[in-house]
Protein backbone atom coordinates (compact mmCIF):
# COMPACT_ATOMS: atom_id res chain seq x y z
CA UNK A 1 119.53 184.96 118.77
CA UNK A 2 116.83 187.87 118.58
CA UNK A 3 115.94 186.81 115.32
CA UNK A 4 115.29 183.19 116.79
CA UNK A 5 113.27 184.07 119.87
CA UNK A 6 110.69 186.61 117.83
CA UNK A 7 110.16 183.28 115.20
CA UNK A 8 109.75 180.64 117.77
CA UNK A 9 106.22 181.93 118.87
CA UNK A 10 104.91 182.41 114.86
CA UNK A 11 106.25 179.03 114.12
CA UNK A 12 104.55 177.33 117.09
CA UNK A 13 101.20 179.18 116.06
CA UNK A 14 101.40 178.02 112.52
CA UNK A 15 102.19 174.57 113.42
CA UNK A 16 98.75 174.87 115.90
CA UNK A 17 97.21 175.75 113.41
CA UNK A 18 98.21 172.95 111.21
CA UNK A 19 97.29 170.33 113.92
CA UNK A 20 93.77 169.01 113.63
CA UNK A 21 91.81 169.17 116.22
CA UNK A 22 90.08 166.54 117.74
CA UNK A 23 86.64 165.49 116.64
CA UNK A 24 84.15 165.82 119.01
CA UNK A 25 80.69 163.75 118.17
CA UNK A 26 77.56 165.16 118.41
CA UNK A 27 75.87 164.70 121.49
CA UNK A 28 72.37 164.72 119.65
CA UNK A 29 69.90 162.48 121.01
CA UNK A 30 67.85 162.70 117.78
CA UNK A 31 71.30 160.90 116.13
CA UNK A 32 70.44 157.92 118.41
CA UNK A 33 66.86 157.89 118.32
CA UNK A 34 66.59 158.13 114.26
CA UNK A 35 69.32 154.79 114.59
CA UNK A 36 66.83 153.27 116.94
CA UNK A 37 64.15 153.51 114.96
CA UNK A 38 65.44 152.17 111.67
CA UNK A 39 66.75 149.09 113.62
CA UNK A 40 63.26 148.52 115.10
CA UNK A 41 61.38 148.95 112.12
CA UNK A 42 64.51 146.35 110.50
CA UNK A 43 63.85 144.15 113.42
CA UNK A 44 59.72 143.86 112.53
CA UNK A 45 60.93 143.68 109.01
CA UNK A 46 63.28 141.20 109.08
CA UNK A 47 65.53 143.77 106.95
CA UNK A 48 69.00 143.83 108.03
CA UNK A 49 70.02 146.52 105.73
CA UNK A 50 69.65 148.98 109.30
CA UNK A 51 71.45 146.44 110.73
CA UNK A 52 74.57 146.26 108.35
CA UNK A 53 73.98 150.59 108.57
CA UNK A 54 74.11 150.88 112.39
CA UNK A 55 76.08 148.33 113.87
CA UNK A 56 79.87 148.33 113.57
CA UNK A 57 80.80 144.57 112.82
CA UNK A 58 83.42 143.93 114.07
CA UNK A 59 85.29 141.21 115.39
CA UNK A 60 84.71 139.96 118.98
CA UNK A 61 80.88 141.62 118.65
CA UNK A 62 78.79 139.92 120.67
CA UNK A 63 74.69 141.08 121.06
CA UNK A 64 72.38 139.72 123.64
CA UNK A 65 68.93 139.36 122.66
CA UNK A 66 66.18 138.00 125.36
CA UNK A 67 68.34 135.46 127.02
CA UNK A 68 70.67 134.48 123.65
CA UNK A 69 73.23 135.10 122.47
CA UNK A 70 74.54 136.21 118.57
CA UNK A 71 78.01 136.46 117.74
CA UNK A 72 78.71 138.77 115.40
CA UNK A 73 76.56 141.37 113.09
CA UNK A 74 75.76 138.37 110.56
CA UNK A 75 74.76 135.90 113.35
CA UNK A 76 72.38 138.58 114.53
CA UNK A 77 70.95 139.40 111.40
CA UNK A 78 70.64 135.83 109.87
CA UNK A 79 69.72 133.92 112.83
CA UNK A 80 67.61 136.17 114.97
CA UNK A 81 66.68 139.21 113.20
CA UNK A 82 65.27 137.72 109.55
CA UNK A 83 63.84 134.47 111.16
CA UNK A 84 61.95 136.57 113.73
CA UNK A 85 60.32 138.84 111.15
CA UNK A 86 58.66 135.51 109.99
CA UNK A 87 56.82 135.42 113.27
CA UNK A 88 54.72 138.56 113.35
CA UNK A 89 57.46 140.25 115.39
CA UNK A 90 56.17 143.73 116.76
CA UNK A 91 58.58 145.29 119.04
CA UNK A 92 58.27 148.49 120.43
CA UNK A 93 61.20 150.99 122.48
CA UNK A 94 59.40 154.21 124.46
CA UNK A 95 61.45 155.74 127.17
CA UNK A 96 64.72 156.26 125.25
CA UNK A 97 67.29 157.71 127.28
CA UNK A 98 70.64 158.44 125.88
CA UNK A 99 73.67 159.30 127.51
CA UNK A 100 77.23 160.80 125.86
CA UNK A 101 80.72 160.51 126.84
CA UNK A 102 83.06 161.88 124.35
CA UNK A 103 83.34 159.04 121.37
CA UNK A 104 80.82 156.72 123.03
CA UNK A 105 77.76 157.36 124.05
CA UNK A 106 74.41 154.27 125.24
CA UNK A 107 71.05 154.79 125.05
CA UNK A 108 68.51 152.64 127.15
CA UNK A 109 65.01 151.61 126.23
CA UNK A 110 61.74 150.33 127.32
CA UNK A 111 60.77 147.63 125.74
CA UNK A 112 57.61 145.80 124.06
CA UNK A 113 57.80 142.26 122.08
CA UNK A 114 54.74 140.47 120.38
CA UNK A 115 55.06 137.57 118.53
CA UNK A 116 53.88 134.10 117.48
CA UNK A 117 55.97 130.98 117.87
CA UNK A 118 56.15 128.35 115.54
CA UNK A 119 54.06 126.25 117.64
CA UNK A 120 51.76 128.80 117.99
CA UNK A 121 52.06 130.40 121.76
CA UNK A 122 51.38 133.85 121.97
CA UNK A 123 54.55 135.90 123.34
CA UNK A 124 53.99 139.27 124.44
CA UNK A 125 57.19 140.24 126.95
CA UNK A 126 58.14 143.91 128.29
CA UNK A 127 61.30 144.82 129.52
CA UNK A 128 64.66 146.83 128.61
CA UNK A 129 67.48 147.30 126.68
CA UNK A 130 70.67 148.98 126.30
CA UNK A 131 72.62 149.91 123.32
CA UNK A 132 76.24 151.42 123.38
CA UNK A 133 77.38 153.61 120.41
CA UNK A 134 80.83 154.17 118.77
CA UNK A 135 81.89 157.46 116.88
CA UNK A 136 83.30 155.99 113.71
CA UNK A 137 83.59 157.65 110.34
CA UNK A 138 81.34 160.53 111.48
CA UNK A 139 78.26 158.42 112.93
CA UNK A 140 77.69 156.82 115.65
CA UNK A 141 77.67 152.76 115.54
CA UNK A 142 76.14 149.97 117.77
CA UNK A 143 78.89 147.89 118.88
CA UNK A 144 76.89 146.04 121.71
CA UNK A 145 72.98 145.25 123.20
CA UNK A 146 71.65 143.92 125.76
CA UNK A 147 68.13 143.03 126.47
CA UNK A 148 65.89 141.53 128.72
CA UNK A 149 62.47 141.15 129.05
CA UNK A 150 59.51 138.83 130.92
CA UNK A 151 55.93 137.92 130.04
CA UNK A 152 53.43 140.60 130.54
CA UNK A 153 50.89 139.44 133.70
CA UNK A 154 47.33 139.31 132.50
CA UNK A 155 44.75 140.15 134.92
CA UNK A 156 42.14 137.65 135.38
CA UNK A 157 39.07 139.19 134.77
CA UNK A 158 37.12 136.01 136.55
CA UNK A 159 39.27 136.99 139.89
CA UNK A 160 37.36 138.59 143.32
């Protein structure tokens, strides 16, 4: 029985030590920023290689875009992202603020559209946006956006 008690604690250490521990992301705001940036520079591009890099498609993923709606990463890319490029899209994010909690962390973002439509209207919006982030495979993943913005008000110069 002595002989039992004095290996109990070495085998519970060397079974600790056999246990993986869990991983615990980086909470590194340049992480999220750098992933920002490609996906804006994709987004003026029409290039949805940052996209298909970035985002984890999976199924049920739904991203809201200015009022719409894309369901799925290959919605978003082919029907909003590529198709907007054609436009003149510049789009801008300043104020990043991201925020960690263990294997999910969000970032939000001012933002600044310019574009031309089709018909030729001149669209220049502000407003914000939120992205949420996954840990998977050892880098963190969009798996949802939101975004909202509104014209920006010119001032009349002709105005008392």
């Amino acid at each position: 029985m002595k002989a039992l008690v004095s290996i109990f604690p070495v085998t519970m250490l060397l079974i600790g030590c056999a246990t993986e521990s869990p991983v615990i992301p980086p909470q590194d705001a340049a992480m999220i920023e750098a992933a920002l940036e490609d996906i804006r520079i994709g987004w003026e591009q029409g290039d949805g290689s940052p996209f298909y890099t970035h985002f984890l498609d999976w199924e049920g993923a739904r991203y809201f875009e200015g009022g719409g709606e894309n369901v799925g990463l290959d919605d978003l890319v082919q029907n909003h992202v590529e198709p907007e490029a054609e436009l003149g899209l510049r789009l801008g994010f300043s104020n990043i603020q991201s925020h960690f909690e263990g294997s999910f962390a969000w970032a939000v973002v001012d933002t600044e559209i310019q574009l031309t439509t089709r018909d030729g209207r001149d669209i220049h919006n502000r407003g914000h946006g939120t992205y949420i982030f996954r840990w998977v495979d050892g880098a963190w993943k969009v798996v949802h956006t939101q975004s909202a913005s509104s014209p920006v008000r010119r001032v009349d110069s002709s105005s008392p």
